[in-house]
Protein backbone atom coordinates (compact mmCIF):
# COMPACT_ATOMS: atom_id res chain seq x y z
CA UNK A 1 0.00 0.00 0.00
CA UNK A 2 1.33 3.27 -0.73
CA UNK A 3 1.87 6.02 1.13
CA UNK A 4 -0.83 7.91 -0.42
CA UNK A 5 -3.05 5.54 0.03
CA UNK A 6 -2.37 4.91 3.68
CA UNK A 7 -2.70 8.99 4.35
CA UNK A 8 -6.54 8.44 2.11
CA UNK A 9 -7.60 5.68 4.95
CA UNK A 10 -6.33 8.02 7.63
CA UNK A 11 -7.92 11.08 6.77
CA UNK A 12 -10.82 8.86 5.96
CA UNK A 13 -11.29 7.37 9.35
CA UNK A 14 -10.01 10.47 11.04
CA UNK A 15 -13.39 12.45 9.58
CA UNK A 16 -15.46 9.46 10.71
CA UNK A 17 -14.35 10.14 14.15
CA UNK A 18 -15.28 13.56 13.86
CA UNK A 19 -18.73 12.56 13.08
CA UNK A 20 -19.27 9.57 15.68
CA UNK A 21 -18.72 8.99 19.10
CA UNK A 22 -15.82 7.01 20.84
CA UNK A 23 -16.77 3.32 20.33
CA UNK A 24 -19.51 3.46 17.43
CA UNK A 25 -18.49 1.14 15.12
CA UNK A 26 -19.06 3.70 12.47
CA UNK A 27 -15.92 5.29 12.72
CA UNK A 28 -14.89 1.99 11.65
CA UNK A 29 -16.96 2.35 8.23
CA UNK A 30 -19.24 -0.23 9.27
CA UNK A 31 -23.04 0.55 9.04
CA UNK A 32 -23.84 -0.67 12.73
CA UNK A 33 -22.70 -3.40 15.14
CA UNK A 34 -25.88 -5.81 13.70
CA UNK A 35 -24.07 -6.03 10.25
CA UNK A 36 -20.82 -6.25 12.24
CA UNK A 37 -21.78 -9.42 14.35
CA UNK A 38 -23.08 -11.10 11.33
CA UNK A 39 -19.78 -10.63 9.56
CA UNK A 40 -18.32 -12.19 12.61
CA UNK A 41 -20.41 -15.41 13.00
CA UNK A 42 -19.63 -16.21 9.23
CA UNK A 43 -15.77 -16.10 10.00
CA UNK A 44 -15.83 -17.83 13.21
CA UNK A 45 -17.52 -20.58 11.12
CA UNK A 46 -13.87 -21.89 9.88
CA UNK A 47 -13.57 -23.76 12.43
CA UNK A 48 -13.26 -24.61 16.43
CA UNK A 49 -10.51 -22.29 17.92
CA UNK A 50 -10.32 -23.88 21.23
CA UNK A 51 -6.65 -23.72 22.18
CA UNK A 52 -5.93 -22.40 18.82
CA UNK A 53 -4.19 -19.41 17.85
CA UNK A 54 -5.96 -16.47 15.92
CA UNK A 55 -4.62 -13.33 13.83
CA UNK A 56 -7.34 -10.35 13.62
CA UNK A 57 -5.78 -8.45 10.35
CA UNK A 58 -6.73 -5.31 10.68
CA UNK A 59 -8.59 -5.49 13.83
CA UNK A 60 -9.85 -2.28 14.23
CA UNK A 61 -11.43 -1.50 18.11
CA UNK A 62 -10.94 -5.97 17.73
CA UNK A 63 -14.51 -5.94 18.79
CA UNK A 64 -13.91 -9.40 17.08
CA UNK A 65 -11.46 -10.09 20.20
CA UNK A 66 -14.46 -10.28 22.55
CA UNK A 67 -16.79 -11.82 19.79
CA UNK A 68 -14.40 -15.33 19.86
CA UNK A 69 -13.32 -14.93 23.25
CA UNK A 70 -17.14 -15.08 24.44
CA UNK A 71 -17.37 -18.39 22.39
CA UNK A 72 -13.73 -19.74 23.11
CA UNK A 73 -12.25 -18.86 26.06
CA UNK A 74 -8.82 -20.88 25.68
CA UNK A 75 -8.23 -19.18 22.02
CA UNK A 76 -5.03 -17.00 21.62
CA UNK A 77 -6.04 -13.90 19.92
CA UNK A 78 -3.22 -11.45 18.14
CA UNK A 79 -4.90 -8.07 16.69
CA UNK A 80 -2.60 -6.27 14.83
CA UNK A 81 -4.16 -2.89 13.52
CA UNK A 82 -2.01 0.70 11.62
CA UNK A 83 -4.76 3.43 13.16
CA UNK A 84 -2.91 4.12 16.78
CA UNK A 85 -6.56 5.65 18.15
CA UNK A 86 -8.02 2.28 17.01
CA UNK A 87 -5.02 -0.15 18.61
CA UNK A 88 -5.49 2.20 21.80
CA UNK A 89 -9.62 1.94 22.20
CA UNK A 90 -8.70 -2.44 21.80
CA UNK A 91 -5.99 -2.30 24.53
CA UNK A 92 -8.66 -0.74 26.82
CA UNK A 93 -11.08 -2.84 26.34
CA UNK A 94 -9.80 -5.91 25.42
CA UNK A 95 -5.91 -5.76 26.60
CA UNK A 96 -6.56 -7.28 30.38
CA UNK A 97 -7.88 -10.73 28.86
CA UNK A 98 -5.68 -13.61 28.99
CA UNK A 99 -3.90 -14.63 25.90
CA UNK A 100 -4.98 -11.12 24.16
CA UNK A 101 -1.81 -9.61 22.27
CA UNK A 102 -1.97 -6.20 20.36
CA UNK A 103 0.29 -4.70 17.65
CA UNK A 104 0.57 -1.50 15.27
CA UNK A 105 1.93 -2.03 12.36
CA UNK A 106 1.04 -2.02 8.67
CA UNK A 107 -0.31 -5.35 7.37
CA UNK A 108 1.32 -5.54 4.07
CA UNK A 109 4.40 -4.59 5.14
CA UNK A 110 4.81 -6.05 8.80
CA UNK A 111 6.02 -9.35 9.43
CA UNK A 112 3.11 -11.61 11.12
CA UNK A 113 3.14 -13.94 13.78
CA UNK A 114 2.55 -17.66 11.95
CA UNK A 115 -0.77 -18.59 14.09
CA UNK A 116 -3.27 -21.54 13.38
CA UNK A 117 -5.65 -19.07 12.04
CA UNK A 118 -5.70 -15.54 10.42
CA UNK A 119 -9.21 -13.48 10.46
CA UNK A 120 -9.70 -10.47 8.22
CA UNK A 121 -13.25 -7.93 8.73
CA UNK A 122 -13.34 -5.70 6.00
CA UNK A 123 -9.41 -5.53 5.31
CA UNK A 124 -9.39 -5.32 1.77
CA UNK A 125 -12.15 -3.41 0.97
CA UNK A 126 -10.45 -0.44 0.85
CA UNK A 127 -9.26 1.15 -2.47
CA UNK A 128 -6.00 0.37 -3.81
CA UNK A 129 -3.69 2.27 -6.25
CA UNK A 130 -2.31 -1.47 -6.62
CA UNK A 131 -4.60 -3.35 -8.66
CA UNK A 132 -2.99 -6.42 -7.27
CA UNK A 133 -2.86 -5.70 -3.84
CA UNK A 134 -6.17 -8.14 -3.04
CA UNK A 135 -4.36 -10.65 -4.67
CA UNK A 136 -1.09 -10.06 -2.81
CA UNK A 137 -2.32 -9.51 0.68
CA UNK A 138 -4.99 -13.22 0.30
CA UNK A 139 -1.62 -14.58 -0.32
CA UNK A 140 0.52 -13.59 1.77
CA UNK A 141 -2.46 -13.67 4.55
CA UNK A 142 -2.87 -17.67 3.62
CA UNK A 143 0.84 -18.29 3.60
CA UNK A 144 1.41 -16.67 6.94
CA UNK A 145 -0.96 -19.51 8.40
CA UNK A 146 -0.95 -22.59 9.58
CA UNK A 147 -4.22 -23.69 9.56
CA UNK A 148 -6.22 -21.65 7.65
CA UNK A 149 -7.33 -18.26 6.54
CA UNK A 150 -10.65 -16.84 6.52
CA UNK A 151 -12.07 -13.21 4.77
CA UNK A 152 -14.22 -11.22 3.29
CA UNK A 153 -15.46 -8.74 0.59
CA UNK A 154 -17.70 -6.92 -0.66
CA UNK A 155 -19.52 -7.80 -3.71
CA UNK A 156 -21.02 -4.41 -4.22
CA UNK A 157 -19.95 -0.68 -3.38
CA UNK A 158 -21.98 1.16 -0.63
CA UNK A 159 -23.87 4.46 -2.02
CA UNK A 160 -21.93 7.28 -1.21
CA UNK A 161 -18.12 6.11 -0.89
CA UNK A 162 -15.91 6.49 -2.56
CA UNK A 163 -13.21 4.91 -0.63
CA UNK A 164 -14.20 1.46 -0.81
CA UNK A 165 -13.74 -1.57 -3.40
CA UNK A 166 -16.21 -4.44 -4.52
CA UNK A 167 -14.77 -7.97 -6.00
CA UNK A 168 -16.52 -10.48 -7.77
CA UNK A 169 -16.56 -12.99 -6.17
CA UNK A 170 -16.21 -15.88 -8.29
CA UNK A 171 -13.18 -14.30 -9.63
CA UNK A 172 -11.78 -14.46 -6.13
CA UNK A 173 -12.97 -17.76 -5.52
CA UNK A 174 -11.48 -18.59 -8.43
CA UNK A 175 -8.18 -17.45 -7.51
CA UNK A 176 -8.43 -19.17 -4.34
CA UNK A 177 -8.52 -21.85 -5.26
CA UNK A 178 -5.18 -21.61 -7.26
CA UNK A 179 -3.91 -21.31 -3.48
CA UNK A 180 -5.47 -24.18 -2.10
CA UNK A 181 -8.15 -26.79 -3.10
CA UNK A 182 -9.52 -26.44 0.33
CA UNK A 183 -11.78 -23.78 -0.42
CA UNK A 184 -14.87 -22.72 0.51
CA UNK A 185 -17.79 -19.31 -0.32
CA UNK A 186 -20.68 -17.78 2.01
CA UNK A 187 -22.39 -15.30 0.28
CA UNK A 188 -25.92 -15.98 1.96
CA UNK A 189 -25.64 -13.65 4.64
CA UNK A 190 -25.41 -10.34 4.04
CA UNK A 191 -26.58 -8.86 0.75
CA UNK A 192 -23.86 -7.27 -0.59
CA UNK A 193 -20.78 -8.91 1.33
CA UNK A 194 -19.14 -13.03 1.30
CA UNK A 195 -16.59 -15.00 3.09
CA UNK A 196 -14.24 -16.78 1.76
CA UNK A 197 -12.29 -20.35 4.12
CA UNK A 198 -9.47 -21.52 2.91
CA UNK A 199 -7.74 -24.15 4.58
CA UNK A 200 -4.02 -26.10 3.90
């Protein structure tokens, strides 16, 4: 990602926290915490993550931290997240749990823990002056675990912003699946958004 595009995602989120209150998921870009929580349950599907461990890429508030946690306990969850107001708001809410681990850091560029599991909410929706970079950061993502890697997309651009990206998503599938045969699509959720498993 370049630097131009990092300073776009900043100065998007920055007005977004102008407009909402600490702790609204809308300074997040999402629409509200319903949508969010759906999103959630779909990824969590990949599997049991009792005892396992679990990247959040791009974790935001990692409202996603206390989403697993309140399902699996014994999970080990990393959040790593670029926004320092975002990686702050997580470490006060979430940073007293047991096996809870933050980071800043730039996703593409950072080098990630290997876990059993990466997670990533809305990571690569965002505009790219890369037209690979999807394609780069699903890789590297998948690579990077040991287990398997589960994220999503949207299939359709919200009214109104111009910040974010829609894939098709049977060209992603598709390219998936040059990754791994072990691959799976949810797109019966949300209207405009799927998940993609893949698993080694």
């Amino acid at each position: 990602m370049s630097l131009l595009d990092t300073a776009v995602i900043f100065k998007y989120h920055n007005n977004l926290s102008r407009q909402y209150e600490k702790g609204d998921v809308r300074r997040l870009g999402w629409i509200n915490t319903e949508t969010q929580q759906m999103r959630f349950s779909t990824l969590s599907k990949i599997a049991s993550f009792d005892n396992c461990s679990v990247l959040d890429a791009g974790c935001g508030y990692a409202d996603l931290c206390g989403f697993l946690k309140n399902i699996y306990p014994t999970c080990r969850y990393y959040g790593i997240e670029q926004i320092p107001d975002f990686i702050l708001k997580a470490l006060n809410e979430y940073g007293n749990m047991p096996d809870v681990v933050f980071f800043q850091g730039d996703i593409e560029t950072a080098s990630l823990p290997i876990l059993d599991y990466t997670l990533a909410s809305g990571l690569m929706n965002y505009k790219n002056s890369n037209p690979l970079y999807v394609f780069e950061m699903i890789q590297k993502l998948f690579i990077g675990c040991r287990l398997g890697l589960a994220f999503n997309l949207l299939s359709k651009e919200p009214e109104n912003n111009s910040l974010v990206n829609s894939f098709d998503k049977n060209m992603i599938f598709s390219f998936c699946k040059t990754l791994s045969p072990h691959c799976v699509l949810h797109d019966d959720y949300l209207e405009n958004d799927y998940t993609i498993f893949m698993y080694h």
